[in-house]
C-alpha atoms as a PDB file:
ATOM      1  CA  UNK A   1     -34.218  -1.871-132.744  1.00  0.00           C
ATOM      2  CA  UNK A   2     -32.729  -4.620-130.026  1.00  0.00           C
ATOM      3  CA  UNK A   3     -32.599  -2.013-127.605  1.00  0.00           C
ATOM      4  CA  UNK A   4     -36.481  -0.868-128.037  1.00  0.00           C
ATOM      5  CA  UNK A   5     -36.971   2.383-129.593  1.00  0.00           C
ATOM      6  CA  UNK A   6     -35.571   5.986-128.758  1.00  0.00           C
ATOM      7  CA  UNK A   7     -38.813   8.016-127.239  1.00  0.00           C
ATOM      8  CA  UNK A   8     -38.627  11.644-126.227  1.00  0.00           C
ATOM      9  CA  UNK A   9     -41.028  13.031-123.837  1.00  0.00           C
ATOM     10  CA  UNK A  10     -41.217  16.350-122.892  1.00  0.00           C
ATOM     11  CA  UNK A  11     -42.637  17.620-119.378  1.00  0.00           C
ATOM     12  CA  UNK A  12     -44.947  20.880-119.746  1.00  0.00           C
ATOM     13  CA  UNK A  13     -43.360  23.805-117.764  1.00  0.00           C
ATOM     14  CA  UNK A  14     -45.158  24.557-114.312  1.00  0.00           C
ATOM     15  CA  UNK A  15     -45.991  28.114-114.125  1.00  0.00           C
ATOM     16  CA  UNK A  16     -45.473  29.965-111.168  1.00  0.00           C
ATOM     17  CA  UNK A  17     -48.294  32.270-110.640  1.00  0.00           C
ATOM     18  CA  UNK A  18     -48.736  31.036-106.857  1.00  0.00           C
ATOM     19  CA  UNK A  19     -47.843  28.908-104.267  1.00  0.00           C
ATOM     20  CA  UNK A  20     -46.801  25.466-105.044  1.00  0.00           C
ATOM     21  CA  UNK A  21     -49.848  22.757-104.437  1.00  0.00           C
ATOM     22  CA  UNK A  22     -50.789  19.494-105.608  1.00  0.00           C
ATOM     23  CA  UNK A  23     -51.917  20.532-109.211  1.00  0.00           C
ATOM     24  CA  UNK A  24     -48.643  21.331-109.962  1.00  0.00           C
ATOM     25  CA  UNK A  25     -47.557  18.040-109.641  1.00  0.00           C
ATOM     26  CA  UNK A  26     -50.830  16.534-111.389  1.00  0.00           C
ATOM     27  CA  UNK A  27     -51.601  18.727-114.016  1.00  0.00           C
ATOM     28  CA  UNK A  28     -47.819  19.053-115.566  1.00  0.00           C
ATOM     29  CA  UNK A  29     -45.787  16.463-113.892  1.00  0.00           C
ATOM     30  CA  UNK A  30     -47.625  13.346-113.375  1.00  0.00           C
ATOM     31  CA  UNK A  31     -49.150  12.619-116.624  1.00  0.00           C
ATOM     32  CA  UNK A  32     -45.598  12.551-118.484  1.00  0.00           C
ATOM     33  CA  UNK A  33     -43.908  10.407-116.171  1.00  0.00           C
ATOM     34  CA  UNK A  34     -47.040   7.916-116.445  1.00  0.00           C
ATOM     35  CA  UNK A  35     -46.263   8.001-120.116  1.00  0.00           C
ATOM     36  CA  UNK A  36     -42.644   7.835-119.787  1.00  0.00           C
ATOM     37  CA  UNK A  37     -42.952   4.511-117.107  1.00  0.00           C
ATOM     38  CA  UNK A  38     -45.310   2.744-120.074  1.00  0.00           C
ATOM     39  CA  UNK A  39     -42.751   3.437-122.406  1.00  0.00           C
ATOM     40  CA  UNK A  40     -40.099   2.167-120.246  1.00  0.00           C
ATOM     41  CA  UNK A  41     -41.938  -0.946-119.709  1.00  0.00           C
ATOM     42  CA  UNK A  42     -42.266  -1.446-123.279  1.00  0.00           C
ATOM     43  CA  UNK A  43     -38.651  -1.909-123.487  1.00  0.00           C
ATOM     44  CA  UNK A  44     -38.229   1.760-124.923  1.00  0.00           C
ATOM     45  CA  UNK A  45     -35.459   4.170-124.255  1.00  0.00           C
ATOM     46  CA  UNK A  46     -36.734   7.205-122.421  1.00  0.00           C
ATOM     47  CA  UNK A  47     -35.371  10.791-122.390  1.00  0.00           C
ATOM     48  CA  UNK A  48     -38.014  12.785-120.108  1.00  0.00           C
ATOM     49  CA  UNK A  49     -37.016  16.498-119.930  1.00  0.00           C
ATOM     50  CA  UNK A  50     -38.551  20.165-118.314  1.00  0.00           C
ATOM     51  CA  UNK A  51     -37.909  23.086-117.519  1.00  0.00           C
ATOM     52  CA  UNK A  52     -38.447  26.430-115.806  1.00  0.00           C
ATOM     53  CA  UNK A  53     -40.009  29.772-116.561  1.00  0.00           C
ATOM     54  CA  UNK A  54     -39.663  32.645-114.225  1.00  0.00           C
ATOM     55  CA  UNK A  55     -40.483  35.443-116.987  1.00  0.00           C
ATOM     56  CA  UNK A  56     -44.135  34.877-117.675  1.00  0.00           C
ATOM     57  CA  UNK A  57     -46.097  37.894-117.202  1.00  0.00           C
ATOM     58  CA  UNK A  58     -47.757  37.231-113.972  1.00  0.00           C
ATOM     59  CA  UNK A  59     -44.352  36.380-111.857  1.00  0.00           C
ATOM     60  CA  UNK A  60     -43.313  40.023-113.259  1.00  0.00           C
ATOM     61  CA  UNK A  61     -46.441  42.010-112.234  1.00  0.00           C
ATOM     62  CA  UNK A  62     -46.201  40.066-108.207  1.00  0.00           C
ATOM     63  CA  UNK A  63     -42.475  40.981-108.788  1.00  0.00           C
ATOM     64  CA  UNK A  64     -43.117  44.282-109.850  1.00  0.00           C
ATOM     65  CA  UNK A  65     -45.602  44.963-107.003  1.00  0.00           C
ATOM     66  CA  UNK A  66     -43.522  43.086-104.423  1.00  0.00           C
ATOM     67  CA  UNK A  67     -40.398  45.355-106.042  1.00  0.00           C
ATOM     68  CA  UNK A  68     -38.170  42.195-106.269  1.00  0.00           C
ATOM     69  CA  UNK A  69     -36.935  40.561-108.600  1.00  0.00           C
ATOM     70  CA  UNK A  70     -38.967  37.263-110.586  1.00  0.00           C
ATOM     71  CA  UNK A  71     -36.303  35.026-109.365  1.00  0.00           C
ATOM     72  CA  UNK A  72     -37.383  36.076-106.168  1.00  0.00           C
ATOM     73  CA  UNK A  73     -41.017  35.322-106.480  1.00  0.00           C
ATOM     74  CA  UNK A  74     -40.276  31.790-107.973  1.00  0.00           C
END
């Protein structure tokens, strides 16, 4: 393709089962956007997406505890 080829990469989802800290941004964040940059740089076209969850298990037990709601503990 002239304008490199289409490449998709798709961002693990961070889950929220305590306060926010640097792992979060290594273990789910950094490593696609590393890819996503060398793909870039290849002359690629990039799509990088993510998400949210706020209904695993864990946020609804604190919730539950806490008696608020999970978009509260999020």
């Amino acid at each position: 393709m002239a304008d490199g080829d289409h490449v998709l990469v798709c961002v693990a989802w961070p889950y929220a089962n305590g306060p926010l800290h640097l792992g979060h941004v290594a273990g789910c964040y950094l490593p696609p956007d590393i890819h996503a940059r060398f793909e870039r740089a290849r002359g690629n076209r990039v799509l990088m997406v993510s998400g949210s969850d706020e209904h695993g298990t864990p946020i609804t037990v604190t919730a539950e505890q806490e008696g608020v709601s999970p978009q509260n503990v999020v």
